[in-house]
Each structure stands twice: as C-alpha cells, then as structure tokens.
Protein backbone atom coordinates (compact mmCIF):
# COMPACT_ATOMS: atom_id res chain seq x y z
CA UNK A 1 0.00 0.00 0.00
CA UNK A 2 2.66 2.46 0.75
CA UNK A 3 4.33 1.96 -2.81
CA UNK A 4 0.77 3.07 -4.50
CA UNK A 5 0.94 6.13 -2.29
CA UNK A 6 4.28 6.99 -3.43
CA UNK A 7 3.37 6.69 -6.70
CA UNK A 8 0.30 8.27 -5.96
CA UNK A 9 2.54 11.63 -5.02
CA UNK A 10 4.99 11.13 -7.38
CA UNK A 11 2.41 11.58 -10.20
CA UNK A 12 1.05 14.61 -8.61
CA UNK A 13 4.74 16.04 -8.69
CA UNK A 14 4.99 15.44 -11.80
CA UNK A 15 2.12 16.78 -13.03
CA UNK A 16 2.45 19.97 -11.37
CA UNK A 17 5.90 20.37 -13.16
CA UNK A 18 4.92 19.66 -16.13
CA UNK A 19 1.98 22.17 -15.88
CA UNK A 20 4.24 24.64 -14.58
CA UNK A 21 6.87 24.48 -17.24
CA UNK A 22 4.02 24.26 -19.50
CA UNK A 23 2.79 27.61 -18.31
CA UNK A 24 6.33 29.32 -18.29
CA UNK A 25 7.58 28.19 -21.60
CA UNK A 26 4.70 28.45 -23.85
CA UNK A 27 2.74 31.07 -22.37
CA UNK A 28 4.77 33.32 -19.89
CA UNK A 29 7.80 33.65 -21.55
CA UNK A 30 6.31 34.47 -25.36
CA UNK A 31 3.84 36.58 -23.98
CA UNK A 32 5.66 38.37 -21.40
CA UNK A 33 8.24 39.17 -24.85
CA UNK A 34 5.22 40.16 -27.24
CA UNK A 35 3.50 42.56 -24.68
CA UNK A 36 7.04 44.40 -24.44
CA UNK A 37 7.26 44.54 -28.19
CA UNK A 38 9.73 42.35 -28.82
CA UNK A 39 10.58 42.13 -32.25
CA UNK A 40 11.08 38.28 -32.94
CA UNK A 41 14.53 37.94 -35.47
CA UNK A 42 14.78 34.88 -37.35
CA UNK A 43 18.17 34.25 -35.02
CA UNK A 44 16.04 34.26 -32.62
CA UNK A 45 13.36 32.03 -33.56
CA UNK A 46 16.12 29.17 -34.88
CA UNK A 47 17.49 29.53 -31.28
CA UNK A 48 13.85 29.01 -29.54
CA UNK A 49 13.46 26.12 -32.20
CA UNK A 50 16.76 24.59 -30.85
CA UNK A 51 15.95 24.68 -27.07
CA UNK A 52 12.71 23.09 -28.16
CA UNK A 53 14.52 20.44 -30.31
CA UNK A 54 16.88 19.73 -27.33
CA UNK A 55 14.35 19.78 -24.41
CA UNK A 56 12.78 17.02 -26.49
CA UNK A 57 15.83 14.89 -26.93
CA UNK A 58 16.57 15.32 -23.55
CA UNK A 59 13.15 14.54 -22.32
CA UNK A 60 12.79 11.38 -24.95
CA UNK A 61 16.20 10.23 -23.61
CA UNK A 62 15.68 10.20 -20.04
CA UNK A 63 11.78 9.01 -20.78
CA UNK A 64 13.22 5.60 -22.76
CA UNK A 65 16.49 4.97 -20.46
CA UNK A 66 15.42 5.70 -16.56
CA UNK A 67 12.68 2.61 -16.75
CA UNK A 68 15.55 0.67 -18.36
CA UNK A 69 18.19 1.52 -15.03
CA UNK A 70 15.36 0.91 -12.61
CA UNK A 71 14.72 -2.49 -14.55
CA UNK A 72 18.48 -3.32 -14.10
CA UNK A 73 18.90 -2.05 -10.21
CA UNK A 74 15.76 -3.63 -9.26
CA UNK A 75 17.21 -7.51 -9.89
C-alpha cells in the first residue's frame, strides 16, 4: 500500500511540473516578450526552435532509459 501512495505523489509532482513548465515556456515567456514589443529575429526564432529540439531529446532520452536503469537495479 505504501508503494501506491508513493506513486500516488509522485504523479502529482509530476504533473504539477509539467503544468508549470508548461505555463512558463509556452505562455509566460512568449507573452511576457510580445507585450514588451519584442521584435522576434529569425536568429532568434532558430534559437527558440533549438531549445525546443533539445528539451525534447533530452526529455525522450531520459523518458526511454530511466525505466531501463530501474529495470536493471531492481534484480
């Protein structure tokens, strides 16, 4: 019982990062910069379009290997 309530708050961590990051990066960040009057250059829009690219990577690579190292520490 006390794993599933671990879980249970893990989740709920999770989710609330994923909201918040959510929030910041697609919402607060551009709009904050577009009610200023930012004036988006295509340096940096290929820059924005590599954090993207990377936080992706990053996020598929530690998504596919962590369940692989908990597989291996937990025999």
């Amino acid at each position: 019982m006390e794993r599933q309530q671990q879980l249970n708050k893990d989740a709920k961590l999770c989710t609330r990062w994923a909201l918040g990051l959510t929030l910041v990066f697609i919402i607060l960040w551009p709009g904050v910069m577009f009610l200023t009057g930012y004036q988006y250059s295509l340096s940096f829009f290929t820059g924005w379009t590599y954090v993207a690219f990377g936080w992706l990577v990053i996020a598929g690579l530690i998504i596919t290997i962590r369940p692989i190292v908990e597989l291996l520490k937990s025999k």
